[in-house]
PDB file of N, CA and C in Angstrom:
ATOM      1  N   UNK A   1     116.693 187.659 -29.704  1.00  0.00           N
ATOM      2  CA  UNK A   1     116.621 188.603 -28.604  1.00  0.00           C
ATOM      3  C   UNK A   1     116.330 187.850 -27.316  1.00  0.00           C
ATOM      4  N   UNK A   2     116.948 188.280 -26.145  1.00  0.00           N
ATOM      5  CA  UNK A   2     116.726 187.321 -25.050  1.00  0.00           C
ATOM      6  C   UNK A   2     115.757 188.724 -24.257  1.00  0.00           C
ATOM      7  N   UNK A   3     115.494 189.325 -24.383  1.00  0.00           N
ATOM      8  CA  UNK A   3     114.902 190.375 -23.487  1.00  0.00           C
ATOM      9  C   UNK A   3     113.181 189.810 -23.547  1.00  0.00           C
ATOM     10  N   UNK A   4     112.435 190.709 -22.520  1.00  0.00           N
ATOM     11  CA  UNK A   4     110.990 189.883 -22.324  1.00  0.00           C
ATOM     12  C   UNK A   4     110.489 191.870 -22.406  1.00  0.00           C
ATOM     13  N   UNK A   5     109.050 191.442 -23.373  1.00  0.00           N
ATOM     14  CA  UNK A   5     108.869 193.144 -23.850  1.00  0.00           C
ATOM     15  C   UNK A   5     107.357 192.404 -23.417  1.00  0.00           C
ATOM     16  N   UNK A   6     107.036 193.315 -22.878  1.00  0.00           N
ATOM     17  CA  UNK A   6     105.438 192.897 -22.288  1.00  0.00           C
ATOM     18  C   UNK A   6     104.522 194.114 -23.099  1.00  0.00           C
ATOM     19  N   UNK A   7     103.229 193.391 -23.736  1.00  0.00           N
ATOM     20  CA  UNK A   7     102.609 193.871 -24.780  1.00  0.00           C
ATOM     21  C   UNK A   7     101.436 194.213 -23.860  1.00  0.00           C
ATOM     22  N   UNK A   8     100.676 195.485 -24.027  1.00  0.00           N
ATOM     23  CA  UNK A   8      99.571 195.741 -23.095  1.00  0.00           C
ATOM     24  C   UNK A   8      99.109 197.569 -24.132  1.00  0.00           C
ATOM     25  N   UNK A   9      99.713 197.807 -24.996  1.00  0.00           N
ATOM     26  CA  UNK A   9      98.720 198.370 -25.526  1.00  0.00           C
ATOM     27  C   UNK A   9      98.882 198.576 -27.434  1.00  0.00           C
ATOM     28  N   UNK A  10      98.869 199.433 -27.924  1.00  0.00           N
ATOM     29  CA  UNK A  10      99.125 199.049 -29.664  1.00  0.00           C
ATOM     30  C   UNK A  10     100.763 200.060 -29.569  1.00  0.00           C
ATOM     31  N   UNK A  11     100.876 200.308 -28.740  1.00  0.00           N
ATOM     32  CA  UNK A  11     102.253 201.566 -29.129  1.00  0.00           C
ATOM     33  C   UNK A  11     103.148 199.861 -29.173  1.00  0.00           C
ATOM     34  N   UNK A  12     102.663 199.378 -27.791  1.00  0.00           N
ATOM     35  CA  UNK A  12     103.966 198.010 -27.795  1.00  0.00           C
ATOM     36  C   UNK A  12     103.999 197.328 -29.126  1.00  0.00           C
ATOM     37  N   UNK A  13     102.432 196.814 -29.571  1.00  0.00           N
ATOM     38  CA  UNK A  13     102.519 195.846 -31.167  1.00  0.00           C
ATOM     39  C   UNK A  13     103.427 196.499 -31.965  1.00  0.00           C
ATOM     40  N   UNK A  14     103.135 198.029 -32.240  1.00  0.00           N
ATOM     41  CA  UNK A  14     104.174 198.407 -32.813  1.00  0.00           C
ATOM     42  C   UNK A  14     105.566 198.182 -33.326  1.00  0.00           C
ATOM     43  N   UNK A  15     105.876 198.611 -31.844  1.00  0.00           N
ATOM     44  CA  UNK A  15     107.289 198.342 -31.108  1.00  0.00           C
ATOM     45  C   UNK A  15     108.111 197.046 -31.863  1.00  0.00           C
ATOM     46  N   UNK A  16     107.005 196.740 -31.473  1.00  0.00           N
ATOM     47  CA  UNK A  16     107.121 194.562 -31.745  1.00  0.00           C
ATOM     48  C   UNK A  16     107.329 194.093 -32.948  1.00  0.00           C
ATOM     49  N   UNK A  17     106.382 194.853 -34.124  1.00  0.00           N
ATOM     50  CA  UNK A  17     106.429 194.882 -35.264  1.00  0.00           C
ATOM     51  C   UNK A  17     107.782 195.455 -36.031  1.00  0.00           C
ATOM     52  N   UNK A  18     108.517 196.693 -35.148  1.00  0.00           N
ATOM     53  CA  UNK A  18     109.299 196.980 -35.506  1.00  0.00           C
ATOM     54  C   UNK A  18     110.487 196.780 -35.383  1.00  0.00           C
ATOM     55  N   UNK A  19     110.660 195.968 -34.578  1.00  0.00           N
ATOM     56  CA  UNK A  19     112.342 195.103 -33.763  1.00  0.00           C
ATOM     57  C   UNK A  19     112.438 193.732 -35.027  1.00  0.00           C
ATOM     58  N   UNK A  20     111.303 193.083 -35.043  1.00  0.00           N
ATOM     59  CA  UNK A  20     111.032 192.296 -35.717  1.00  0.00           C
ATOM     60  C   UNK A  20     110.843 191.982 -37.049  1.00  0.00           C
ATOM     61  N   UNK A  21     110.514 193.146 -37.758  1.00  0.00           N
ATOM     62  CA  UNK A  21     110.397 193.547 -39.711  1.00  0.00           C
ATOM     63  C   UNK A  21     108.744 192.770 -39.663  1.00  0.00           C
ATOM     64  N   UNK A  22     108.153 192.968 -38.667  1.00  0.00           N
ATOM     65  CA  UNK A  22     106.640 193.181 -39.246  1.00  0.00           C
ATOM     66  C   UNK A  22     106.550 191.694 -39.342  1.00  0.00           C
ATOM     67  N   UNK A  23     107.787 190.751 -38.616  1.00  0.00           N
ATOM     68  CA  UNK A  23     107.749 189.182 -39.118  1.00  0.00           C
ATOM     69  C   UNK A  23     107.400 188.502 -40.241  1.00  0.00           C
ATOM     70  N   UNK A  24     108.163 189.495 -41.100  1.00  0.00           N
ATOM     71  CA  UNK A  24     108.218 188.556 -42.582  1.00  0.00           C
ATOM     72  C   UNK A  24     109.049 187.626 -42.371  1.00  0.00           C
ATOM     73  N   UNK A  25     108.278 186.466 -42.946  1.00  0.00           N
ATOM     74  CA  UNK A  25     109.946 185.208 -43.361  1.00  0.00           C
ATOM     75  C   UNK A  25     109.686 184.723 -41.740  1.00  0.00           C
ATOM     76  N   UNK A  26     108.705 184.865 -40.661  1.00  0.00           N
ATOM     77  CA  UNK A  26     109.018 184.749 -39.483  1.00  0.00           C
ATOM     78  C   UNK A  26     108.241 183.047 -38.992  1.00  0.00           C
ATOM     79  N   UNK A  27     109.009 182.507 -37.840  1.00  0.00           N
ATOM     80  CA  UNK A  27     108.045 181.328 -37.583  1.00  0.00           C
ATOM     81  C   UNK A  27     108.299 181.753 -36.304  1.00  0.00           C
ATOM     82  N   UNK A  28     106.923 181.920 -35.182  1.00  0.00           N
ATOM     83  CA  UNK A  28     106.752 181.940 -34.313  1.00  0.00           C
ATOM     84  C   UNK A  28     106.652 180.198 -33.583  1.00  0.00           C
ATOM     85  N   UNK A  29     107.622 180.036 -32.739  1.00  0.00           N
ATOM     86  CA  UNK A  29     107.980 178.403 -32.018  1.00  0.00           C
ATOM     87  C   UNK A  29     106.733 178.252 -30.963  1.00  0.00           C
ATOM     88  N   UNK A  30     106.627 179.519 -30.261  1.00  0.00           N
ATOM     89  CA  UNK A  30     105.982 179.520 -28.849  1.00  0.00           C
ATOM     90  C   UNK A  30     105.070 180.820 -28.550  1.00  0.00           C
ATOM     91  N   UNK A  31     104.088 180.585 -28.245  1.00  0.00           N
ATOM     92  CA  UNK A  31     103.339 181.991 -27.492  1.00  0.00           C
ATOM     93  C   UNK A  31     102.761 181.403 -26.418  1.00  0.00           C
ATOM     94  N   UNK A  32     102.817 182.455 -25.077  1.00  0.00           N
ATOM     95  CA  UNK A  32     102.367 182.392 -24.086  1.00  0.00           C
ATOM     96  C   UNK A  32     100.976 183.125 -23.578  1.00  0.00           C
ATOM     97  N   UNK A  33      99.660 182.442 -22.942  1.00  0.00           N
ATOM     98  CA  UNK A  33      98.955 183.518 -22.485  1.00  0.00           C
ATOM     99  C   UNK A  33      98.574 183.034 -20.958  1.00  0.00           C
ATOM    100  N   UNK A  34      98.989 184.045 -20.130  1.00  0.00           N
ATOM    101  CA  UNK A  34      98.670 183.927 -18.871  1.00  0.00           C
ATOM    102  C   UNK A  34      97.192 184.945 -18.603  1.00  0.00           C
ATOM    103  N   UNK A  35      95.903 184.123 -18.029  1.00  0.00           N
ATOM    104  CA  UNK A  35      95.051 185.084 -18.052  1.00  0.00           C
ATOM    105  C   UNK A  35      94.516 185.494 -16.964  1.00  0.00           C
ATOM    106  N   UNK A  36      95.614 184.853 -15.902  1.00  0.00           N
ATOM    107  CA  UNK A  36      95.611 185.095 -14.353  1.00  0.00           C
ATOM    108  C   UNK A  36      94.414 184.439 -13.583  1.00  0.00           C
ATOM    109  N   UNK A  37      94.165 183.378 -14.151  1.00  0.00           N
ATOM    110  CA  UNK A  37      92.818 182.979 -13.388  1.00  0.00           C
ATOM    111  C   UNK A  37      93.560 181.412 -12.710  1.00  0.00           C
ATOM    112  N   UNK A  38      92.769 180.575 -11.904  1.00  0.00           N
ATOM    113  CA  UNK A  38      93.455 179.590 -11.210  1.00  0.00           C
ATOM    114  C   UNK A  38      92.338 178.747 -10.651  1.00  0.00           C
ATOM    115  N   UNK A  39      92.789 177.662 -10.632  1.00  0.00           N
ATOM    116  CA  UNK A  39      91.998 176.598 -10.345  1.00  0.00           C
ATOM    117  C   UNK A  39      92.630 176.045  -8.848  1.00  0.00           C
ATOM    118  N   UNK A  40      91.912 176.496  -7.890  1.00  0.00           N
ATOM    119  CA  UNK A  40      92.226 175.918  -6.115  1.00  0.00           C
ATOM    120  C   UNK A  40      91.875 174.522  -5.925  1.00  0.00           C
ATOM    121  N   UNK A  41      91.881 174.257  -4.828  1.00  0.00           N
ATOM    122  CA  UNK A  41      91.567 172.759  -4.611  1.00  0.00           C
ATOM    123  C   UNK A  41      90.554 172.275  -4.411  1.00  0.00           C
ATOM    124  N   UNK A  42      89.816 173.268  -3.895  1.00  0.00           N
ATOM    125  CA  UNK A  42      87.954 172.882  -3.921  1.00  0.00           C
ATOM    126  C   UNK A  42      87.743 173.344  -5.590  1.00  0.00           C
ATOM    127  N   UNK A  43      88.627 173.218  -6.965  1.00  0.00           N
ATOM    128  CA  UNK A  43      88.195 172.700  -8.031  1.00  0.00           C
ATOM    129  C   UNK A  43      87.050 174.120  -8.425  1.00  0.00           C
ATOM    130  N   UNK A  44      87.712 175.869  -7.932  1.00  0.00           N
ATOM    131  CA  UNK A  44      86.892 176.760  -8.020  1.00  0.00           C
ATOM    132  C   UNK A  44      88.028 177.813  -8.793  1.00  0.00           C
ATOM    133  N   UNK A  45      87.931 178.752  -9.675  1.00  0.00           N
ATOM    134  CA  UNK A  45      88.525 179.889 -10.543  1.00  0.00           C
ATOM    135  C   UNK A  45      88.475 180.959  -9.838  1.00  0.00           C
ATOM    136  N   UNK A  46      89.673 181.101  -9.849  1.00  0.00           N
ATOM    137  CA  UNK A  46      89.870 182.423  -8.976  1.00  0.00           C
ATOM    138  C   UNK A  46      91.089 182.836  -9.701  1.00  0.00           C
ATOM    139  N   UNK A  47      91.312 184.107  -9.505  1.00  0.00           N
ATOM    140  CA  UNK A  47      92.844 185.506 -10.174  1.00  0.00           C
ATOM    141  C   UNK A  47      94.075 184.755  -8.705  1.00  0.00           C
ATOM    142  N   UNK A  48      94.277 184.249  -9.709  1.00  0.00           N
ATOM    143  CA  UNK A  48      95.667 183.558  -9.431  1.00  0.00           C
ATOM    144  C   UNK A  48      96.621 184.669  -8.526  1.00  0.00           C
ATOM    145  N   UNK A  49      96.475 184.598  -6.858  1.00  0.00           N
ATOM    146  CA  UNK A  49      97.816 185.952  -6.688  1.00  0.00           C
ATOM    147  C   UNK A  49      99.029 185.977  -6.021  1.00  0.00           C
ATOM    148  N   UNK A  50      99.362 184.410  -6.891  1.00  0.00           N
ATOM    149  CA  UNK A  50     101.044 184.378  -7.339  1.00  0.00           C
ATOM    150  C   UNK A  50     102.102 184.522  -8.395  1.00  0.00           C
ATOM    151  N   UNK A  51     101.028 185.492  -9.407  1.00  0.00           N
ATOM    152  CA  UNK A  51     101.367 185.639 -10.559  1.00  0.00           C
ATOM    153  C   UNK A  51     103.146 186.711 -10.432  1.00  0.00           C
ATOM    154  N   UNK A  52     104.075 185.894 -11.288  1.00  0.00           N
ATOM    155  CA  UNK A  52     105.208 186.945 -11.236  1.00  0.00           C
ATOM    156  C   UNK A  52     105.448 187.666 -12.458  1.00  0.00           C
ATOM    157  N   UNK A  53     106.405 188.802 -12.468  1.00  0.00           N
ATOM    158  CA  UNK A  53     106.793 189.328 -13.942  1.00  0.00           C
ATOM    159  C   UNK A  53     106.721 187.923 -14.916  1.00  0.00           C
ATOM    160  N   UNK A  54     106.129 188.522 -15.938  1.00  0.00           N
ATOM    161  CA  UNK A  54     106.951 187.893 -17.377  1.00  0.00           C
ATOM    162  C   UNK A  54     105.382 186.274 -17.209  1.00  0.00           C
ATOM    163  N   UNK A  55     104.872 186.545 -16.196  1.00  0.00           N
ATOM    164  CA  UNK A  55     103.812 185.703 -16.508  1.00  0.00           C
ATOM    165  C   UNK A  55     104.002 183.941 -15.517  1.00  0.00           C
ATOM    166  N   UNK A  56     105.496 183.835 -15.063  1.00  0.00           N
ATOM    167  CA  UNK A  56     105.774 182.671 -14.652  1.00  0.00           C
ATOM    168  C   UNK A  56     104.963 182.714 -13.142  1.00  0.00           C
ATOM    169  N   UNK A  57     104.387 181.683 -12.635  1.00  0.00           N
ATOM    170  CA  UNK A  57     103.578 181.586 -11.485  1.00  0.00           C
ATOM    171  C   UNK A  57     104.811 180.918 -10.370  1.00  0.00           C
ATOM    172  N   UNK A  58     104.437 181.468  -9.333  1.00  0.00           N
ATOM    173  CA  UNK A  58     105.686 181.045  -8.223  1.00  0.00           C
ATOM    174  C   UNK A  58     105.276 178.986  -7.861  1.00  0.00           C
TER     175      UNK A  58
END
């Protein structure tokens, strides 16, 4: 599947579970977690706010 399904509550796991067969037989290659936080140059955490769809940062 090339489509991007953004997971944010259990209806989506579902969903996910169900496109997928519950991933039997499955090998997951890659998972992504963006948790929107960011490291500036004075070396301080802050909510990152260049965050784009799908998680990629500009």
């Amino acid at each position: 599947m090339s489509n991007w399904y953004d997971i944010s509550n259990k209806s989506d796991i579902d969903y996910l579970n169900d496109i997928y067969g519950g991933f039997h037989d499955a090998c997951i290659t890659e998972l992504r977690y963006i948790s929107g936080a960011d490291v500036d140059n004075n070396l301080s955490i802050a909510k990152n706010k260049n965050l784009q769809e799908h998680g990629q940062a500009k």
